[in-house]
C-alpha atoms as a PDB file:
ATOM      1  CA  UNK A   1     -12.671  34.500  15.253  1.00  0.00           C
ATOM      2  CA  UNK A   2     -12.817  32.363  12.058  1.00  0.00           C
ATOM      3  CA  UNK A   3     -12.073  29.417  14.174  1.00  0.00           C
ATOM      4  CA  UNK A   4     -14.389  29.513  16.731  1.00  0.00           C
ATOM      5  CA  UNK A   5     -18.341  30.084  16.953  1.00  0.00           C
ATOM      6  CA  UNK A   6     -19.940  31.207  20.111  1.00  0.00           C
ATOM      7  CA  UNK A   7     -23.572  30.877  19.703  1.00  0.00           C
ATOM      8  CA  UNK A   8     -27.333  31.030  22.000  1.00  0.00           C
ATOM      9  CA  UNK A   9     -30.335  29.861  20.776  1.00  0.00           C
ATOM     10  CA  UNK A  10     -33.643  29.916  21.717  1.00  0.00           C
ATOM     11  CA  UNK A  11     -36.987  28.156  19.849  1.00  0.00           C
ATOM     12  CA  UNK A  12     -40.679  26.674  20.929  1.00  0.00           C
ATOM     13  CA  UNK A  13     -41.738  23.968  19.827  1.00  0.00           C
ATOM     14  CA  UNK A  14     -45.254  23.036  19.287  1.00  0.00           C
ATOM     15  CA  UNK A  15     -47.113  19.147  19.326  1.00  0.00           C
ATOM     16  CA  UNK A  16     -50.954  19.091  18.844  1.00  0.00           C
ATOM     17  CA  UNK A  17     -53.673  17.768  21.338  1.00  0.00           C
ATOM     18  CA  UNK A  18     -56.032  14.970  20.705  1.00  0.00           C
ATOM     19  CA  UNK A  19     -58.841  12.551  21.605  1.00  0.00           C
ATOM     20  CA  UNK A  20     -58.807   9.693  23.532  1.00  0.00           C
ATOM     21  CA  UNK A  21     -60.345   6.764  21.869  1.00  0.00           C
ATOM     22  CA  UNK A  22     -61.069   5.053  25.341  1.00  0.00           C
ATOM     23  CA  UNK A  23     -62.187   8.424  26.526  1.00  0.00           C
ATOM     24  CA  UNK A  24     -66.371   9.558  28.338  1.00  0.00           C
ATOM     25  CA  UNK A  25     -66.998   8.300  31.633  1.00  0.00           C
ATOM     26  CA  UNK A  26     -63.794   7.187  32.971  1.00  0.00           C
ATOM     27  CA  UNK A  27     -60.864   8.845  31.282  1.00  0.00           C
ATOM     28  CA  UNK A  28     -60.799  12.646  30.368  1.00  0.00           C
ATOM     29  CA  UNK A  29     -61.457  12.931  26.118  1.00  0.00           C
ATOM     30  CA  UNK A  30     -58.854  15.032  25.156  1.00  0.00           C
ATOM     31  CA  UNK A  31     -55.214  15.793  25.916  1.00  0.00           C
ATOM     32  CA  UNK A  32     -53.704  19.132  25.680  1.00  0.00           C
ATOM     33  CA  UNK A  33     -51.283  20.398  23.216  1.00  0.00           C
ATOM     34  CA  UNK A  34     -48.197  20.022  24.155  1.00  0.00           C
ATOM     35  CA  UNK A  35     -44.949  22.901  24.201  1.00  0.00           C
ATOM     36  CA  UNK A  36     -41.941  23.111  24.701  1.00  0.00           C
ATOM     37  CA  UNK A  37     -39.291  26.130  24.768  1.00  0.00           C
ATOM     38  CA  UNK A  38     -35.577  25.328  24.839  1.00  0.00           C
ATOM     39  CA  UNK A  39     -32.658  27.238  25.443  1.00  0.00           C
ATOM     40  CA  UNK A  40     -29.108  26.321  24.284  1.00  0.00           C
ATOM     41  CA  UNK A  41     -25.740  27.691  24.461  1.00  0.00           C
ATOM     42  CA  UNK A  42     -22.592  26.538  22.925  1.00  0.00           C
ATOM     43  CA  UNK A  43     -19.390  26.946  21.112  1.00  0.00           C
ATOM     44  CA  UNK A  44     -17.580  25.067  18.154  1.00  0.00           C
ATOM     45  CA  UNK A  45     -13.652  25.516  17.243  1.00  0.00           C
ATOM     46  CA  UNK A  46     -11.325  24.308  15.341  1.00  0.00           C
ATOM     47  CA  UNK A  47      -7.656  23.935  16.667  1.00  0.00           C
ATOM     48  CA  UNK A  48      -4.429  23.512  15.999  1.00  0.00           C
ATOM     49  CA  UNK A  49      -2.618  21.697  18.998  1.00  0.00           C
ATOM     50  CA  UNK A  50       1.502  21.046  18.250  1.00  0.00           C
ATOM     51  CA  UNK A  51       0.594  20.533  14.068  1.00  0.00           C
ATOM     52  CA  UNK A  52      -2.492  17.841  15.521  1.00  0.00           C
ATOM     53  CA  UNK A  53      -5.587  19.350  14.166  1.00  0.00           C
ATOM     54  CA  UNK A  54      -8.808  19.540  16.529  1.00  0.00           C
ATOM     55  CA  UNK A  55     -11.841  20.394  16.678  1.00  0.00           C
ATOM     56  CA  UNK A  56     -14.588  20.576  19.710  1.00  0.00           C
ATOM     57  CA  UNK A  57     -17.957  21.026  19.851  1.00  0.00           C
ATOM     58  CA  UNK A  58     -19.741  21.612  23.754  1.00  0.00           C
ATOM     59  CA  UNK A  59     -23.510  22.960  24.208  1.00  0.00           C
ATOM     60  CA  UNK A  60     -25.603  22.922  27.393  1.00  0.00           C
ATOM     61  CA  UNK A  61     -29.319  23.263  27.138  1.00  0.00           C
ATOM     62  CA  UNK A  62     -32.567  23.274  28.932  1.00  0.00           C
ATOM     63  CA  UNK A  63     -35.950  22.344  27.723  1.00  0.00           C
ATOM     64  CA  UNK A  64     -39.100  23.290  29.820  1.00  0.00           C
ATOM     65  CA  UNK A  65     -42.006  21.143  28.578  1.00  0.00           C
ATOM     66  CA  UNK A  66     -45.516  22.095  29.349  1.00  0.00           C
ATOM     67  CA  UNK A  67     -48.143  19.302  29.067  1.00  0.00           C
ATOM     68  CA  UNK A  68     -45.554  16.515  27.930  1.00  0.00           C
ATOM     69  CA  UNK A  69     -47.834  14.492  26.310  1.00  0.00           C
ATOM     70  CA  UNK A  70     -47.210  10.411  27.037  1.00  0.00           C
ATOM     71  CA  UNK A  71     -49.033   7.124  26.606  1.00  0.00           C
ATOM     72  CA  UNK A  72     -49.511   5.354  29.647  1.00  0.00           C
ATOM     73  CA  UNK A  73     -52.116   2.115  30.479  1.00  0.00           C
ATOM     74  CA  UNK A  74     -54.783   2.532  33.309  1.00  0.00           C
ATOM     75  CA  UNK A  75     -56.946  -0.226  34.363  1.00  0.00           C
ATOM     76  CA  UNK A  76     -60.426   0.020  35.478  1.00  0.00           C
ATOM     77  CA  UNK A  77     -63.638  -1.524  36.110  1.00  0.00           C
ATOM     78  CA  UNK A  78     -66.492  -1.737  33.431  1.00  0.00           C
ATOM     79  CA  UNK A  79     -68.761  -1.560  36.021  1.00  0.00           C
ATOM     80  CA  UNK A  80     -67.424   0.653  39.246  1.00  0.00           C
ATOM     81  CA  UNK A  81     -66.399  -1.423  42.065  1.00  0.00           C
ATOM     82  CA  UNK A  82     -67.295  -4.681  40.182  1.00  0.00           C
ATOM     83  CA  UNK A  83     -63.193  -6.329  39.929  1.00  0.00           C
ATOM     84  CA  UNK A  84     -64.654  -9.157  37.092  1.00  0.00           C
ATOM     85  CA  UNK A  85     -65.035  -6.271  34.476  1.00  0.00           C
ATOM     86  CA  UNK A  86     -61.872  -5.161  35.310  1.00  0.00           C
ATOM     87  CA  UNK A  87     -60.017  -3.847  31.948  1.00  0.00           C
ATOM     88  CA  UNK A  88     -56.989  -1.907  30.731  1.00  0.00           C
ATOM     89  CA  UNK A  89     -56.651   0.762  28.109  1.00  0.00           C
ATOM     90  CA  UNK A  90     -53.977   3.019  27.148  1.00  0.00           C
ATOM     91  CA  UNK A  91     -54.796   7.145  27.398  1.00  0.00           C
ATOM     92  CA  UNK A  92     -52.344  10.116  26.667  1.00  0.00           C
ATOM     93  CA  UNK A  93     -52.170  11.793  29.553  1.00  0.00           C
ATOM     94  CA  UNK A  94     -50.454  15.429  29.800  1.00  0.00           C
ATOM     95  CA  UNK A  95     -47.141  16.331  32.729  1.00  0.00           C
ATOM     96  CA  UNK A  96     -44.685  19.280  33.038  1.00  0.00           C
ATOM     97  CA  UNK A  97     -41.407  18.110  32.475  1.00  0.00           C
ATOM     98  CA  UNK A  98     -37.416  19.706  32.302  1.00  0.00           C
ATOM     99  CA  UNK A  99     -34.989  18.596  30.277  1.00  0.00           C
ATOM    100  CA  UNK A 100     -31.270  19.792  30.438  1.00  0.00           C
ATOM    101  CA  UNK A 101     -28.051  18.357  29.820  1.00  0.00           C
ATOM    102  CA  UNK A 102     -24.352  19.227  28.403  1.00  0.00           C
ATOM    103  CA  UNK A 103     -23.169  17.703  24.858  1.00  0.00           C
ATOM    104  CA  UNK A 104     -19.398  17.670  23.767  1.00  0.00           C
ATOM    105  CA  UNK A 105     -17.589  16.427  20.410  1.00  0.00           C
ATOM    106  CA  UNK A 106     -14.335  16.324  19.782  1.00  0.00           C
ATOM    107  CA  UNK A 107     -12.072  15.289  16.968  1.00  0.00           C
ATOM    108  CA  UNK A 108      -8.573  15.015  16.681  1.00  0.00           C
ATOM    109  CA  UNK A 109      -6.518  14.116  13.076  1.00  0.00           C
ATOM    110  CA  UNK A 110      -2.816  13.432  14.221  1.00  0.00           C
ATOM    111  CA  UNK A 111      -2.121  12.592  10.481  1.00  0.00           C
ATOM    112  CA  UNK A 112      -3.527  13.095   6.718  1.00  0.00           C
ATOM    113  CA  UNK A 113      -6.408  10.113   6.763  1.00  0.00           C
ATOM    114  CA  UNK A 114      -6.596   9.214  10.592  1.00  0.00           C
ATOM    115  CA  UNK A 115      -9.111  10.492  13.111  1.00  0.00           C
ATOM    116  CA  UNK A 116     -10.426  10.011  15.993  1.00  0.00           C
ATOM    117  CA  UNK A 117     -13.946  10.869  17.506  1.00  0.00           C
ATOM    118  CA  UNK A 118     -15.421  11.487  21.036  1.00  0.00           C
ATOM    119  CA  UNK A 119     -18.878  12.260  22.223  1.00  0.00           C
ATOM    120  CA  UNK A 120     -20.462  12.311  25.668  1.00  0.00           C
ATOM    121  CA  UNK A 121     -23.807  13.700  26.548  1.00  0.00           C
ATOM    122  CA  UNK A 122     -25.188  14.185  29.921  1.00  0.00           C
ATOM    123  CA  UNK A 123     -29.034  14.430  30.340  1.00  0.00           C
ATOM    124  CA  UNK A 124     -31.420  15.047  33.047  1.00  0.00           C
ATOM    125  CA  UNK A 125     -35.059  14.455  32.362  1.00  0.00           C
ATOM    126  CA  UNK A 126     -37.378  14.597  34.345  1.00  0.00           C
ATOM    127  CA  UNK A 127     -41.399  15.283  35.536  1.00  0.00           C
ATOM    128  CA  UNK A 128     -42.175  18.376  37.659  1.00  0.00           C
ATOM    129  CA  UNK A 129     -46.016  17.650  37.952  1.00  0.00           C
ATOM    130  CA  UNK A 130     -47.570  14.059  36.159  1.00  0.00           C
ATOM    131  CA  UNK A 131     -51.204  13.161  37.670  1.00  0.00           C
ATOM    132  CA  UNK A 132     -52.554  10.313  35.466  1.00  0.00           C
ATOM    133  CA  UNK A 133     -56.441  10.021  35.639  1.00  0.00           C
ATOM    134  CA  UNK A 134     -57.797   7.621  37.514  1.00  0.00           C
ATOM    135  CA  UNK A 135     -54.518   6.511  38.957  1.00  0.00           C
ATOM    136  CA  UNK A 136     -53.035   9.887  40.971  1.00  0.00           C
ATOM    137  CA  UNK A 137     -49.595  11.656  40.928  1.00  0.00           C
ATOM    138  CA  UNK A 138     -46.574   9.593  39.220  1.00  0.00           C
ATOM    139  CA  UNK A 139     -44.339  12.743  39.217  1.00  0.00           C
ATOM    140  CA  UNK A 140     -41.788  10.378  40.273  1.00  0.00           C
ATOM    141  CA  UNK A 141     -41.799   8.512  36.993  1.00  0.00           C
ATOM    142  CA  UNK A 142     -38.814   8.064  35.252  1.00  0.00           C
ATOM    143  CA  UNK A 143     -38.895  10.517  31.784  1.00  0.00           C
ATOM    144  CA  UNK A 144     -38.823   7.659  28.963  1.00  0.00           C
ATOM    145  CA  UNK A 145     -36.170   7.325  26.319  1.00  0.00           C
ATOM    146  CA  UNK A 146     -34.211  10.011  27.580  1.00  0.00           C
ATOM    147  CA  UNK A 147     -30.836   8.533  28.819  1.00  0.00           C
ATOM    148  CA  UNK A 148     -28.906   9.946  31.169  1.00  0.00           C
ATOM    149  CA  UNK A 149     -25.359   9.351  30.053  1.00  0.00           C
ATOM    150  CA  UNK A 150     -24.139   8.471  26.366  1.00  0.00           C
ATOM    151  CA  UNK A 151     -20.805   8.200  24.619  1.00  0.00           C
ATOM    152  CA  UNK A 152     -19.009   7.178  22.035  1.00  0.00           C
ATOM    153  CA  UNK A 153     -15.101   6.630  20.419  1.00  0.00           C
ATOM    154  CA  UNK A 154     -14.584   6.247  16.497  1.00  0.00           C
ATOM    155  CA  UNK A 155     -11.623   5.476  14.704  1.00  0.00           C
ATOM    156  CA  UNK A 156     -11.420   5.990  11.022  1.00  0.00           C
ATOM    157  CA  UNK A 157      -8.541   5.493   8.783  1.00  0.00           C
ATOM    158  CA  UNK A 158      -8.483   6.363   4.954  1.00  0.00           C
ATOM    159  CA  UNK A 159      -6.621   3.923   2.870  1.00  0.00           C
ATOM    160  CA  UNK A 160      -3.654   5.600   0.770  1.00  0.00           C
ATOM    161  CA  UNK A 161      -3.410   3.352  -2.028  1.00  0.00           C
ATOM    162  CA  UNK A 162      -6.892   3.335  -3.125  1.00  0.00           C
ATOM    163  CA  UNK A 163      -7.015   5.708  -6.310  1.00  0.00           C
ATOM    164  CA  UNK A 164      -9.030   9.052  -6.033  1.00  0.00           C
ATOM    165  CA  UNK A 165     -11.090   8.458  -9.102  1.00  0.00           C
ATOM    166  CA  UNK A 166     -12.461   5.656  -7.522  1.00  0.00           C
ATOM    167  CA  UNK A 167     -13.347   7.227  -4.420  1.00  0.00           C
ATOM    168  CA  UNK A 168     -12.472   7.248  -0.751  1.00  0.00           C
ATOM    169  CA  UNK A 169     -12.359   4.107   1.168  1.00  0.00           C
ATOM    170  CA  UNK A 170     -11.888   3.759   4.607  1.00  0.00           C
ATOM    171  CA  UNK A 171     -12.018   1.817   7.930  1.00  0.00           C
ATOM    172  CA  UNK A 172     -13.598   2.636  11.083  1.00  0.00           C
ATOM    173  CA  UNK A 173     -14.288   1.172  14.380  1.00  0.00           C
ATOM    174  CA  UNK A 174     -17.079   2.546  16.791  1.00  0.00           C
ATOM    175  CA  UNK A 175     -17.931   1.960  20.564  1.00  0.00           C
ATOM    176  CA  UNK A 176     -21.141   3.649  21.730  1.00  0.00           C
ATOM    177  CA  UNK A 177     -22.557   3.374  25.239  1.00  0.00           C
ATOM    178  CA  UNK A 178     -25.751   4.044  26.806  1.00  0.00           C
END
């Protein structure tokens, strides 16, 4: 209908490998490219609820990554087994990770120059395999910067009395949480 989209999507993304500087002996050279295929379905409509206009935007998703690339630090020993060369460096190292969540916006305008926002997002990140070299298996690393729960409120209010050829002002108040 004109007022409402239903909508899937699918895409790959693509981030190239790369060296190690601190790479030879002790830590693997190179990283592997990393991918990443996501899948997302959704729907957007307008409304009309009792003369209050709305609108609502919800999409879930799911992102498989293969070979996440992420920076980690690793100590070591200059000399194997010798603790007063110990020394720290910082490698990419590659993990399989999933990514999936829901998303929802909604609007409402219960007059001409007032509205009101909403937003929540719900994500779940997190590794399915992540062996660093020279340190072992850290599947159970948290995924960083994703977080698991945002949301938001906004109020905005268009002043009347302000004259159209000098544009639109307006006032608005926001409250985001992660």
């Amino acid at each position: 209908t004109p007022d409402m989209l239903l909508y899937a999507k699918g895409s790959r993304g693509f981030k190239a490998g790369g060296f190690n500087g601190a790479g030879g002996v002790l830590f693997p050279n190179s990283y592997e490219s990393e991918y990443v295929t996501d899948v997302e379905i959704g729907m957007k409509a307008d409304w009309d609820i009792m003369g209050i206009k709305a609108r609502t935007n919800i999409d879930g998703f799911h992102d498989d990554y293969r070979n996440a690339q992420r920076a980690v630090g690793v100590q070591f020993d200059l000399i194997p087994g010798d603790s007063a060369t110990a020394n720290s460096t910082t490698v990419i190292a590659n993990g399989d990770a999933t990514i999936q969540g829901i998303e929802f916006e909604g609007t409402l305008v219960p007059f001409d120059g007032f509205e009101l926002t909403a937003s929540w997002s719900y994500d779940d990140a997190r590794y399915d395999k992540f062996i660093i070299p020279t340190v072992g298996d850290r599947t159970d690393l948290p995924f960083p910067f994703v977080p698991k729960n945002k949301f938001g409120f906004t109020g905005r209010y268009t002043l009347p009395f302000v004259p159209s050829d000098w544009g639109a002002a307006t006032l608005s108040a926001t409250y985001t949480h992660t």
